[in-house]
N, C-alpha and C. Protein backbone atom coordinates (compact mmCIF):
# COMPACT_ATOMS: atom_id res chain seq x y z
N UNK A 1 33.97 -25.66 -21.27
CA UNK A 1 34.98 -26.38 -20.50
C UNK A 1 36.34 -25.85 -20.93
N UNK A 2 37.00 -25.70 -19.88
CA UNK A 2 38.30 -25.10 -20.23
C UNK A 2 39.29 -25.44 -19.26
N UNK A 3 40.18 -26.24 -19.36
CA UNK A 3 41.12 -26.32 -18.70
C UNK A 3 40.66 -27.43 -17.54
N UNK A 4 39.72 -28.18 -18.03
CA UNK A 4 39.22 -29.23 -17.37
C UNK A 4 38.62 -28.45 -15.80
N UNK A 5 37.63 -27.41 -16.45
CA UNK A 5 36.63 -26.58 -15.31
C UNK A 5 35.73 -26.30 -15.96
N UNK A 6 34.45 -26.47 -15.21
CA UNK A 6 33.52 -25.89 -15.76
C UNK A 6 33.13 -24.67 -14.99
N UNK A 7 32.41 -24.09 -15.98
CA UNK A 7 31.90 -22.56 -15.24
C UNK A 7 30.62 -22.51 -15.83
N UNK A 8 30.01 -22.00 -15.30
CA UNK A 8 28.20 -21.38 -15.92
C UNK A 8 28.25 -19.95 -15.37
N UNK A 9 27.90 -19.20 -16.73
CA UNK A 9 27.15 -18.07 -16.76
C UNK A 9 26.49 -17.63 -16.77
N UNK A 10 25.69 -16.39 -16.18
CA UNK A 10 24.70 -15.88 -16.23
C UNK A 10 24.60 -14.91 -17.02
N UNK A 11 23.81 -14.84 -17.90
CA UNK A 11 23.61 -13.96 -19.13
C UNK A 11 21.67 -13.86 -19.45
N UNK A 12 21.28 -12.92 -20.04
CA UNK A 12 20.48 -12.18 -21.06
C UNK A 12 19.97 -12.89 -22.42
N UNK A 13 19.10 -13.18 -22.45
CA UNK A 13 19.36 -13.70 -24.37
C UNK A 13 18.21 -12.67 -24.81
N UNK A 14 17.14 -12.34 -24.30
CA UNK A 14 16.88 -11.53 -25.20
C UNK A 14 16.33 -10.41 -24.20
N UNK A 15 15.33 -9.26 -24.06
CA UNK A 15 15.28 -8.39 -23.27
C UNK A 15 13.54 -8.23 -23.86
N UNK A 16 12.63 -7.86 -22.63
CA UNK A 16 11.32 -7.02 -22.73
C UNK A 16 11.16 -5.71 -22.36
N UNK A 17 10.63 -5.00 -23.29
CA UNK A 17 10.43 -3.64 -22.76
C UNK A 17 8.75 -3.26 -22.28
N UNK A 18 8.37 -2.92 -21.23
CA UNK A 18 7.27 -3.06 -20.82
C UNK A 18 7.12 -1.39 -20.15
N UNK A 19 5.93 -0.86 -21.15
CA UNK A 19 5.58 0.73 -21.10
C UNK A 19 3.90 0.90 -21.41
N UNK A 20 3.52 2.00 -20.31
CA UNK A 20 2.44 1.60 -19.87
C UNK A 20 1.58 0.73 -21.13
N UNK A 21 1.49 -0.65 -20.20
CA UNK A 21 0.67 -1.77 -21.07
C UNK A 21 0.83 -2.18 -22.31
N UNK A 22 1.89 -1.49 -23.27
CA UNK A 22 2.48 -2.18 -24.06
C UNK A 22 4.16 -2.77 -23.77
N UNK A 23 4.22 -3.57 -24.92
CA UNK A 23 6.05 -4.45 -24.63
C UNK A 23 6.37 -4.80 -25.84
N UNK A 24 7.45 -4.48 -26.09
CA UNK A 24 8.07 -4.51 -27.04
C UNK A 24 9.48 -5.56 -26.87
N UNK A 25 9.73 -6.86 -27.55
CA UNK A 25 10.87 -7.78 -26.94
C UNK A 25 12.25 -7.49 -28.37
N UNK A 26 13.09 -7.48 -27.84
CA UNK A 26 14.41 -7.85 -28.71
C UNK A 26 14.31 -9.57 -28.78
N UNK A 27 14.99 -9.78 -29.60
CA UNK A 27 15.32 -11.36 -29.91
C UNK A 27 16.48 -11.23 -29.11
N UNK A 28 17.23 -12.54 -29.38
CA UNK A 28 18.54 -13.14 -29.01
C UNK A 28 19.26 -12.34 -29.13
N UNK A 29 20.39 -11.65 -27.83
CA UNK A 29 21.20 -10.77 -27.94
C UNK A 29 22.91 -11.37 -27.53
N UNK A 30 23.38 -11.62 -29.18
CA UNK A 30 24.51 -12.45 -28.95
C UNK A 30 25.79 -11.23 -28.71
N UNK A 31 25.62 -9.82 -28.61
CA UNK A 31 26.90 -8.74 -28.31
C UNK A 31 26.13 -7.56 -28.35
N UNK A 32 27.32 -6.62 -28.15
CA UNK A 32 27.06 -5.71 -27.79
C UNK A 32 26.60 -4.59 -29.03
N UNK A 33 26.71 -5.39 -30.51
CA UNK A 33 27.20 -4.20 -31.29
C UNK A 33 25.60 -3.50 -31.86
N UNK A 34 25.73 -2.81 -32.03
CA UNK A 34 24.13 -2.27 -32.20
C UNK A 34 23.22 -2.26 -31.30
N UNK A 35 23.53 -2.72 -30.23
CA UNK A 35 22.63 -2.69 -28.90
C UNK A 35 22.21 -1.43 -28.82
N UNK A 36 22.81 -0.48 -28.27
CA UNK A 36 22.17 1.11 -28.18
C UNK A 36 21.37 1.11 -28.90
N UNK A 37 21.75 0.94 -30.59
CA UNK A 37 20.47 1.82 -31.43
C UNK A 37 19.03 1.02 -31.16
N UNK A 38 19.05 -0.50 -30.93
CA UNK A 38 18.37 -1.19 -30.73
C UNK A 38 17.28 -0.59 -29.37
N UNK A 39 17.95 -0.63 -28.49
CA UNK A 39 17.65 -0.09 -27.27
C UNK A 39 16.85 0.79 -27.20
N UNK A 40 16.92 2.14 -28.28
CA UNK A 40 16.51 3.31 -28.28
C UNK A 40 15.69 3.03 -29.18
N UNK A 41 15.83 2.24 -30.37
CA UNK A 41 14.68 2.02 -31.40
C UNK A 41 13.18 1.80 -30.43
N UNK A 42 13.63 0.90 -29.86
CA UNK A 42 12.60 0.08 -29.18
C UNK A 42 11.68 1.36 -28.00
N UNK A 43 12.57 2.17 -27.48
CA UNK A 43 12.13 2.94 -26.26
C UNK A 43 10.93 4.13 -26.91
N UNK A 44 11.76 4.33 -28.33
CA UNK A 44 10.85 5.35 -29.11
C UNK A 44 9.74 4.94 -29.83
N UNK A 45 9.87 3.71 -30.22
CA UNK A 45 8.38 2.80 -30.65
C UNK A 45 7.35 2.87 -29.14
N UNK A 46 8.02 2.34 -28.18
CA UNK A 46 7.03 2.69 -27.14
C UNK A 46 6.66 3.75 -26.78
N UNK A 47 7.42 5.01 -26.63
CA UNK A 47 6.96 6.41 -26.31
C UNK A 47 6.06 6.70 -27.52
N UNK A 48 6.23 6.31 -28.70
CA UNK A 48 5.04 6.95 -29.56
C UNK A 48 5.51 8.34 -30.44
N UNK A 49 7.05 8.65 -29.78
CA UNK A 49 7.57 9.37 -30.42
C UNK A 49 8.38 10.05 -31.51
N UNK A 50 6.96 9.53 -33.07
CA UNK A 50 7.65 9.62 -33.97
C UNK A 50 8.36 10.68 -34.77
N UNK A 51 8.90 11.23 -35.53
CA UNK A 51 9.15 11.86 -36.19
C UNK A 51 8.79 12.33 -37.08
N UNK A 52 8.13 13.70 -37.56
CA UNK A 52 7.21 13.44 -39.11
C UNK A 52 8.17 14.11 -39.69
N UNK A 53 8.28 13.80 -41.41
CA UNK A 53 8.83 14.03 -42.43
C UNK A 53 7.78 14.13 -43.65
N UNK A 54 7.57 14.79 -44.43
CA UNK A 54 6.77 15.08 -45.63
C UNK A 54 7.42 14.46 -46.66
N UNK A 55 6.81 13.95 -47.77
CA UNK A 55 7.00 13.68 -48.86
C UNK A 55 6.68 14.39 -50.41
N UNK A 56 6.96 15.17 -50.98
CA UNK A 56 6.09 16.16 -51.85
C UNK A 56 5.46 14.97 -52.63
N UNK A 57 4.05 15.39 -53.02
CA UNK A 57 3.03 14.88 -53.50
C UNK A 57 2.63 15.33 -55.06
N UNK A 58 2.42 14.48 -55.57
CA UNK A 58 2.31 15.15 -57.07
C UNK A 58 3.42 14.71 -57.96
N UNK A 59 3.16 15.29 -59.38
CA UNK A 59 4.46 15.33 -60.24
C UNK A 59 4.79 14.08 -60.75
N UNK A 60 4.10 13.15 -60.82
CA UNK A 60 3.93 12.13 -61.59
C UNK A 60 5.07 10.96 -60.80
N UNK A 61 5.77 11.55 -59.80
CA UNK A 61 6.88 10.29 -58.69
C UNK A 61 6.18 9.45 -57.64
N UNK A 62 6.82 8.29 -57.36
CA UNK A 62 6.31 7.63 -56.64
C UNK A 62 5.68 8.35 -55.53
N UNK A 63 4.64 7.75 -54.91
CA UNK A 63 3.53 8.36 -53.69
C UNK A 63 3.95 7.54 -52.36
N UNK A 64 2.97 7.18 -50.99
CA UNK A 64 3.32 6.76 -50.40
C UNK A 64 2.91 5.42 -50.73
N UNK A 65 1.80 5.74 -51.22
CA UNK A 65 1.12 4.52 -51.61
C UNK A 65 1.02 3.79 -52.40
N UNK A 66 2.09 3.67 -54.08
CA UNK A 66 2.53 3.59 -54.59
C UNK A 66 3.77 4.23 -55.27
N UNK A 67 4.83 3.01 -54.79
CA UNK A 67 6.13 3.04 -55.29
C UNK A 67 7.24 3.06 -53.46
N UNK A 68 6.66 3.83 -53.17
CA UNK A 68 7.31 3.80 -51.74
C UNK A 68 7.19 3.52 -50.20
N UNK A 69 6.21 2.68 -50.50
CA UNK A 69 5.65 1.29 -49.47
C UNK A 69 6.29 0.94 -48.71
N UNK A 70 7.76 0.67 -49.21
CA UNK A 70 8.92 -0.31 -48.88
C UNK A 70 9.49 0.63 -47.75
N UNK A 71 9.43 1.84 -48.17
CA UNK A 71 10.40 2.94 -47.05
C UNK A 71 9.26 3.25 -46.30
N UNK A 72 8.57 3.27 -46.09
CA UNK A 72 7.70 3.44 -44.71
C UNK A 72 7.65 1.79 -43.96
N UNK A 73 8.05 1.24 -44.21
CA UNK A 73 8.53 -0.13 -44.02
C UNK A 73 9.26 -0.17 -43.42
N UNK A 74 10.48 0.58 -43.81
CA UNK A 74 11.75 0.64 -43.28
C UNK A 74 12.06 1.47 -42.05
N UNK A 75 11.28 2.22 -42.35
CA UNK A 75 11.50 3.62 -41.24
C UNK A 75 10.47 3.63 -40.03
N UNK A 76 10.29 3.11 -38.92
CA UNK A 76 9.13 2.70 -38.17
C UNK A 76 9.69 3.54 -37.33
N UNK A 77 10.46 4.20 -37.02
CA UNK A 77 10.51 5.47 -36.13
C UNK A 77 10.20 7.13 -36.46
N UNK A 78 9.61 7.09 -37.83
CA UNK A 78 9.40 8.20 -39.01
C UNK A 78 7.80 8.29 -39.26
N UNK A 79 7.12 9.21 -39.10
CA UNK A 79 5.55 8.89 -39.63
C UNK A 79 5.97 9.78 -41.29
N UNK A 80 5.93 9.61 -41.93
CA UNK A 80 5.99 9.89 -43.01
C UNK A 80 4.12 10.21 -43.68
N UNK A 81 4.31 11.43 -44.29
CA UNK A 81 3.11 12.07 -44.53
C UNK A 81 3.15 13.02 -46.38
N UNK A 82 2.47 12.60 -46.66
CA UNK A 82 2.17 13.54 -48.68
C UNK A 82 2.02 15.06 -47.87
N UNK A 83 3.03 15.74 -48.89
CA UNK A 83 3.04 17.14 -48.57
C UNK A 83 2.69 17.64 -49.78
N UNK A 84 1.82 18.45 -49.90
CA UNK A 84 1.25 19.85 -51.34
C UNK A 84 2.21 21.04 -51.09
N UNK A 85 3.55 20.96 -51.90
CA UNK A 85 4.22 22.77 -51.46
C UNK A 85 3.19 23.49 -52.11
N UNK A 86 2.64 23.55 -52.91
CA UNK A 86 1.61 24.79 -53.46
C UNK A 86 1.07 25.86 -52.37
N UNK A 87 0.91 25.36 -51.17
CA UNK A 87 0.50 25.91 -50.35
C UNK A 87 2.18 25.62 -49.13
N UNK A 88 2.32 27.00 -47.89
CA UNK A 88 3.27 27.03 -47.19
C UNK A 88 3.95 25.43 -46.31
N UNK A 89 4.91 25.13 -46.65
CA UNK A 89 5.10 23.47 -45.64
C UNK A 89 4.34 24.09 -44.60
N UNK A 90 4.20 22.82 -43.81
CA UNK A 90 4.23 22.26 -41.46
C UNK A 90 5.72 22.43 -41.93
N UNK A 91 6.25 23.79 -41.01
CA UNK A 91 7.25 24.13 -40.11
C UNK A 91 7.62 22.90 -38.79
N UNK A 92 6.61 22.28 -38.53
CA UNK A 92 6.85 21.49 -38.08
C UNK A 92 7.14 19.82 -38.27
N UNK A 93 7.61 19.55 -39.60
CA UNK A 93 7.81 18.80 -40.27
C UNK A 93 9.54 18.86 -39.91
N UNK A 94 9.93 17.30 -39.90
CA UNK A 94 11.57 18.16 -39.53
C UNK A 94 12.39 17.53 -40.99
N UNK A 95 11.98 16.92 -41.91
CA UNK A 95 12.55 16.95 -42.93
C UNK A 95 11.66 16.86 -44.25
N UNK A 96 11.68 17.53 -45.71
CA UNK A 96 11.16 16.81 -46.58
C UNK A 96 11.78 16.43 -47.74
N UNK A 97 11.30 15.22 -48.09
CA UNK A 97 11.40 14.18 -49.68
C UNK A 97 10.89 14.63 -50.66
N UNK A 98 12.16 14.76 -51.76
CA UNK A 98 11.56 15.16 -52.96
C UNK A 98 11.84 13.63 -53.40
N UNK A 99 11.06 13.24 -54.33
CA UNK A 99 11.50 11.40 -54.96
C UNK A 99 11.19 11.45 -55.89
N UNK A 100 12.07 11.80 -57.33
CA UNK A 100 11.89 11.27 -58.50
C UNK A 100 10.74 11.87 -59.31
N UNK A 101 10.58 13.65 -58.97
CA UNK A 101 9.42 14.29 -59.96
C UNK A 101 9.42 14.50 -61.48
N UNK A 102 8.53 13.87 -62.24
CA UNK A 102 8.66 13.82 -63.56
C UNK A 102 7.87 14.90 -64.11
N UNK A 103 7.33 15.77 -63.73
CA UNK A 103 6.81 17.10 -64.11
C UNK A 103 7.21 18.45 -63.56
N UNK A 104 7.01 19.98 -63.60
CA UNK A 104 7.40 20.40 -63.31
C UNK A 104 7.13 20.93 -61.88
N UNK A 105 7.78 21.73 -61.03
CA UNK A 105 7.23 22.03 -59.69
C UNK A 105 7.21 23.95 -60.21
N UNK A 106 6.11 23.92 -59.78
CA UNK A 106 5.83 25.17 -60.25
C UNK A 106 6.63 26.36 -59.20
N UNK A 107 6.04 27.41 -59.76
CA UNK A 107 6.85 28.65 -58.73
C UNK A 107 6.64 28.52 -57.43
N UNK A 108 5.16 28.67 -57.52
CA UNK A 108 4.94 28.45 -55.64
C UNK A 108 5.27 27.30 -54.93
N UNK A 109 5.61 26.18 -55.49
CA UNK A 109 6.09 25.11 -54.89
C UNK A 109 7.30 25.55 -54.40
N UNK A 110 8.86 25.79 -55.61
CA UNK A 110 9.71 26.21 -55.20
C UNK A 110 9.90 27.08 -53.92
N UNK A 111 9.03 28.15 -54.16
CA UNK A 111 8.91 29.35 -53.39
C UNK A 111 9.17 29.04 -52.04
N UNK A 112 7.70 27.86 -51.81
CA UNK A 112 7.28 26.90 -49.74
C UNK A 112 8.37 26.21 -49.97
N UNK A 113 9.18 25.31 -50.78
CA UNK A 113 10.27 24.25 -50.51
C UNK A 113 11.59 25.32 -50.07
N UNK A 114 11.73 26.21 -50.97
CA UNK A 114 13.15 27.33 -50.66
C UNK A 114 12.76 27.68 -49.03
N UNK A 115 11.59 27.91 -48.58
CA UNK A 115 11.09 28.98 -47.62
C UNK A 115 11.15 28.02 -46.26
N UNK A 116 10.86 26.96 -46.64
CA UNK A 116 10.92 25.56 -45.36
C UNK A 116 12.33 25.46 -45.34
N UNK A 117 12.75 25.52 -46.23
CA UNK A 117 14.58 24.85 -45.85
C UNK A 117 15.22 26.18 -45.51
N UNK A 118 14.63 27.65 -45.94
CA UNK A 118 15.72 28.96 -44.86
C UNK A 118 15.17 28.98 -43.45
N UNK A 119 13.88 28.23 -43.34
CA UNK A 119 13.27 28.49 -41.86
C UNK A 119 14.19 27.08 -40.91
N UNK A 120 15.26 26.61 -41.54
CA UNK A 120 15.63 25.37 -40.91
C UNK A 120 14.88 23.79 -40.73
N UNK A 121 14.12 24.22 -41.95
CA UNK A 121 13.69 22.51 -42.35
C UNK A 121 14.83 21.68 -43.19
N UNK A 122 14.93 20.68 -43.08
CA UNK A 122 15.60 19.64 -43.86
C UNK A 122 14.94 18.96 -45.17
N UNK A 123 15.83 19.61 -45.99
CA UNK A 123 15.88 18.73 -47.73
C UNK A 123 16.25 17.80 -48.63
N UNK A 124 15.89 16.43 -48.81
CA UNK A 124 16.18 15.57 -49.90
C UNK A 124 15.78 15.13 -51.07
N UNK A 125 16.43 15.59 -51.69
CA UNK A 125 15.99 15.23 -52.83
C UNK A 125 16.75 14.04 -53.66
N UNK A 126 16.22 13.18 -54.48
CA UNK A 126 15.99 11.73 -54.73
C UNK A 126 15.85 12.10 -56.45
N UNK A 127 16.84 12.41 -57.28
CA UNK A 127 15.64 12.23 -58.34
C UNK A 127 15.44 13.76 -59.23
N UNK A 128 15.41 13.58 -60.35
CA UNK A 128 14.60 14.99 -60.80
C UNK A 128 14.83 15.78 -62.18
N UNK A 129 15.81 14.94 -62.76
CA UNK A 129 16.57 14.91 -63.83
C UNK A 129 16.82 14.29 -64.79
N UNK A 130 16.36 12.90 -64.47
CA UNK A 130 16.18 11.58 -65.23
C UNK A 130 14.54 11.05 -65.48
N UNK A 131 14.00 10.73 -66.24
CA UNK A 131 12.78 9.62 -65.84
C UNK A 131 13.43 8.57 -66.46
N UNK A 132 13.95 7.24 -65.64
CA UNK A 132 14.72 5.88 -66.01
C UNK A 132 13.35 4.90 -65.69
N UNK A 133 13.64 3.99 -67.12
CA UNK A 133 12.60 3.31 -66.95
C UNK A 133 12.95 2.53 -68.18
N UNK A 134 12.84 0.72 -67.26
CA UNK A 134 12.86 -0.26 -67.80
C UNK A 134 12.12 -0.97 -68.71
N UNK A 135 11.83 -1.40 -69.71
CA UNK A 135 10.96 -2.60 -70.49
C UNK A 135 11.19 -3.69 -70.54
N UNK A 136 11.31 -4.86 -70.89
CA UNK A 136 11.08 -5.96 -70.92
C UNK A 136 12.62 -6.06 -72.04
N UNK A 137 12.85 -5.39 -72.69
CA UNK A 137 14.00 -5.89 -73.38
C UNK A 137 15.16 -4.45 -73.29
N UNK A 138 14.53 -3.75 -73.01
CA UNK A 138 15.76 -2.35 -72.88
C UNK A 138 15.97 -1.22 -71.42
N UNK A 139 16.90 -0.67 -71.24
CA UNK A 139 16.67 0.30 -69.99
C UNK A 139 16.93 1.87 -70.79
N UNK A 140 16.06 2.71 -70.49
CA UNK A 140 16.18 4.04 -70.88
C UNK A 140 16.07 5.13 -69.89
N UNK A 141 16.38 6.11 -70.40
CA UNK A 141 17.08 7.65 -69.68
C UNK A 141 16.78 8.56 -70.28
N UNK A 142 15.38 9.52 -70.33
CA UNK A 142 15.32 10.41 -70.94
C UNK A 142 15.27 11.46 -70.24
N UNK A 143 15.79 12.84 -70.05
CA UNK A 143 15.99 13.82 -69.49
C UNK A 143 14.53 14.44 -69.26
N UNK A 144 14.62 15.10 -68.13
CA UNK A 144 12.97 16.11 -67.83
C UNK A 144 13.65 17.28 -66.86
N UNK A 145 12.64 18.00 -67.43
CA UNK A 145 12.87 19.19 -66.79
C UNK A 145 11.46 19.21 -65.46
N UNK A 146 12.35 19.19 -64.07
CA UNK A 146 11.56 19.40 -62.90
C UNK A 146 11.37 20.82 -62.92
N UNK A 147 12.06 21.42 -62.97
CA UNK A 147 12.91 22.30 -62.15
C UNK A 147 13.20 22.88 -60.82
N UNK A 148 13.90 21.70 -60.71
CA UNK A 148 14.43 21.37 -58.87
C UNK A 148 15.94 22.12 -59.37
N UNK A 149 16.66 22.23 -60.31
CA UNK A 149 17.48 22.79 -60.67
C UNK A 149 17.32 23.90 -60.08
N UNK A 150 16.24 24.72 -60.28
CA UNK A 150 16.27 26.25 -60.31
C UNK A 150 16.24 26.38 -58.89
N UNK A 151 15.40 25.57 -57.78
CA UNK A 151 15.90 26.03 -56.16
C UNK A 151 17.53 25.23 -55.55
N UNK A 152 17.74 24.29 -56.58
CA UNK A 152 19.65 23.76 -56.37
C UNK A 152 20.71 24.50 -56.14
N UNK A 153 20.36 25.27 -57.77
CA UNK A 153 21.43 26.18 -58.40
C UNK A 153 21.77 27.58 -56.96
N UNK A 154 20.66 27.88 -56.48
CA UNK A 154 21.05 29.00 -55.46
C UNK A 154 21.76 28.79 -54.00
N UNK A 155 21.63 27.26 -54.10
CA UNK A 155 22.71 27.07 -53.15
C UNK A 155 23.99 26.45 -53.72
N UNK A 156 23.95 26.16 -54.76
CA UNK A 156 25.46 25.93 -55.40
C UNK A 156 26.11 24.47 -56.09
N UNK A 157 24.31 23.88 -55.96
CA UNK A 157 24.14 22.65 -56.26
C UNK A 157 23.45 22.37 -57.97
N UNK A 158 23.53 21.69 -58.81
CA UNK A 158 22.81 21.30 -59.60
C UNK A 158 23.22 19.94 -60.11
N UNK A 159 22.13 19.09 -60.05
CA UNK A 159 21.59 17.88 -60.64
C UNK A 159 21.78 17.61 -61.92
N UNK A 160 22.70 16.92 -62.35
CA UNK A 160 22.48 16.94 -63.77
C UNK A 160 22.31 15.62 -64.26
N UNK A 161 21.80 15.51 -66.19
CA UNK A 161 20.90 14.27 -66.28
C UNK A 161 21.77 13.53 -66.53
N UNK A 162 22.55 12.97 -65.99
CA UNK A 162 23.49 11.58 -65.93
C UNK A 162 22.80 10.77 -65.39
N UNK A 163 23.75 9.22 -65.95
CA UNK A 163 23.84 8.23 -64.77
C UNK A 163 24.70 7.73 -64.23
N UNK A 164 24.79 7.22 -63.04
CA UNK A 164 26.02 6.38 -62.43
C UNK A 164 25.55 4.94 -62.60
N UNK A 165 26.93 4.60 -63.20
CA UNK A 165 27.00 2.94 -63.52
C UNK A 165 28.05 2.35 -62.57
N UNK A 166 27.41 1.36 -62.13
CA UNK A 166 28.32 0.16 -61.31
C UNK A 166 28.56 -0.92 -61.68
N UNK A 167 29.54 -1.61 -61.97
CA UNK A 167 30.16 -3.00 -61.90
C UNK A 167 29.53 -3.78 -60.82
N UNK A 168 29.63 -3.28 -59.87
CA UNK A 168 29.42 -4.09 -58.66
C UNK A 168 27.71 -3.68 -58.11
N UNK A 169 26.86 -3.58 -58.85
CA UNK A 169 25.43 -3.00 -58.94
C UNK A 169 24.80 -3.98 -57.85
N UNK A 170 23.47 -2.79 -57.48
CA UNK A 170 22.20 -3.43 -56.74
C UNK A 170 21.51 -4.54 -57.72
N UNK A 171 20.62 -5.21 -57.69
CA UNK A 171 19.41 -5.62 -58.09
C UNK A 171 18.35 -5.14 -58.58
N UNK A 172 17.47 -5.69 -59.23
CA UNK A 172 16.08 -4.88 -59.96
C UNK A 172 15.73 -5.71 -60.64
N UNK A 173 13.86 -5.96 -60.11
CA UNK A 173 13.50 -7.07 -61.07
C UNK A 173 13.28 -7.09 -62.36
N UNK A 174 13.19 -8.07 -62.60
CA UNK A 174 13.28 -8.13 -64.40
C UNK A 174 12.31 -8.74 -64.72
N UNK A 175 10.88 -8.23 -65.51
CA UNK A 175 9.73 -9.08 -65.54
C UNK A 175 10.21 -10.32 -67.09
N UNK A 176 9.92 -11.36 -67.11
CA UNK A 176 10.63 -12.53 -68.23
C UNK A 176 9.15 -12.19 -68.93
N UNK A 177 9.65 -13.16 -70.35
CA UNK A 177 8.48 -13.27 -71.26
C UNK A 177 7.61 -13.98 -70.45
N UNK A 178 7.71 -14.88 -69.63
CA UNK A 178 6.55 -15.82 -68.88
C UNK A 178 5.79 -14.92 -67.94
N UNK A 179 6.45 -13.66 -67.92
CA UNK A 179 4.83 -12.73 -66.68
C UNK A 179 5.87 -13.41 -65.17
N UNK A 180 7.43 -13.86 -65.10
CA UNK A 180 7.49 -13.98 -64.29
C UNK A 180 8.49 -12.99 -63.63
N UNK A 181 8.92 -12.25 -62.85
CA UNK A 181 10.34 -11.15 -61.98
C UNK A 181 11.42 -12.21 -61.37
N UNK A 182 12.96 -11.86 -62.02
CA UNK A 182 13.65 -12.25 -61.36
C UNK A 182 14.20 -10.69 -61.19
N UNK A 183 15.19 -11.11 -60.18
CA UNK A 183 16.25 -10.15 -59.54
C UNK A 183 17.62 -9.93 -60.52
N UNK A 184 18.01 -9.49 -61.67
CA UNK A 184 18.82 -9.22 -62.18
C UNK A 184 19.51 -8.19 -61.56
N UNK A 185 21.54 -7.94 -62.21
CA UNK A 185 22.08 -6.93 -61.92
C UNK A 185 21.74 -5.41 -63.04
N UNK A 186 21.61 -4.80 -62.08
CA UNK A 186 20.93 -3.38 -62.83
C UNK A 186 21.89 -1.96 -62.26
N UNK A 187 22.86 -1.83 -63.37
CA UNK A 187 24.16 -0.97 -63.04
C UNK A 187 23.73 0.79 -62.70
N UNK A 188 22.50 1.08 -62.83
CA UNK A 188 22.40 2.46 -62.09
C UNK A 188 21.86 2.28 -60.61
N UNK A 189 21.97 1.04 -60.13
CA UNK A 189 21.93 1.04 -58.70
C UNK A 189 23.08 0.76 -58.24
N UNK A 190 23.96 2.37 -58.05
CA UNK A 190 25.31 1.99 -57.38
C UNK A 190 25.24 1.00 -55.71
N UNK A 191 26.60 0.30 -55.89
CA UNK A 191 26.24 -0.16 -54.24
C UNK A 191 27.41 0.80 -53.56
N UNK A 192 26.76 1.28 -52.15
CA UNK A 192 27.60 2.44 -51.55
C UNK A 192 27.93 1.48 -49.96
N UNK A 193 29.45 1.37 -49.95
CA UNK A 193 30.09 1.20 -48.91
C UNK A 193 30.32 2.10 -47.81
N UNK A 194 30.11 1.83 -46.66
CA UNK A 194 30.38 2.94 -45.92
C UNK A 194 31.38 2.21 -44.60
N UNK A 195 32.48 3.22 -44.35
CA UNK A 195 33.49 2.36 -43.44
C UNK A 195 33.03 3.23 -41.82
């Protein structure tokens, strides 16, 4: 009511997407902001058209199936798949994850990881310099040699075994003497703002 008038609108609250025989619904759509990505999230869940990305496998770092559960969770437009460099990548892979290897990657690994990323594959690496790891009363940082250094260094990059500490830190559970996890602040999980 405004100005002693009423008006009724016609509006949207939430939307169905309906592709052959499946549907996919948005919830309540109170603006505009994120709509697109929404839109398109949704169109590519129905087309089926995911994306694969490799994960290197091995080396004592989290797997898919333990430790990184949560990010295939996250990523439902990504099929995410364990990659062996020992043998040449899928060229048809359009990016791969290195996450946190605590052993070394041998030559021929390097060799397929250098050889996928000059053929125009995509590289992240997560990790590779540190093994950090909590106990019940202390947090530690002991240095390892991956040597992810040695395929870094030739593009002009190297990893080194630091940490970044935050004031303003992520979370990380904290198992108590009772066997129970709370969520404490844990300062090598920087929090990253983005404007």
């Amino acid at each position: 009511i405004e100005n002693d008038a009423v008006q009724v609108v016609e509006g949207y609250r939430g939307l169905v997407f309906n592709y052959l025989g499946e549907h996919r619904a948005l919830g309540a759509i109170n603006g505009t902001e994120g709509l697109e990505y929404d839109i398109t999230e949704t169109i590519k869940l129905l087309s089926g058209d995911k994306i694969k990305i490799g994960v290197l496998s091995g080396h004592e770092g989290p797997t898919l199936a333990q430790g990184l559960t949560v990010v295939k969770g996250l990523l439902p437009l990504y099929d995410l798949v364990e990659v062996n460099a020992a043998t040449p990548i899928d060229a048809k892979l359009r990016a791969l994850l290195i996450v946190a290897p605590e052993t070394a990657l041998s030559d021929d690994e390097l060799r397929n990881i250098d050889a996928f990323v000059m053929n125009g594959g995509n590289l992240g690496v997560f990790g590779g310099s540190l093994k950090v790891k909590q106990d019940q009363t202390e947090l530690t940082a002991t240095p390892i040699n991956s040597g992810i250094n040695r395929l870094l260094e030739k593009w002009g990059i190297k990893m080194r075994d630091e940490i970044v500490a935050d004031t303003r830190c992520g979370q990380a559970p904290y198992r108590t003497n009772f066997g129970i996890s709370i969520p404490v602040a844990f300062p090598p999980v920087p929090v990253i703002d983005f404007d």
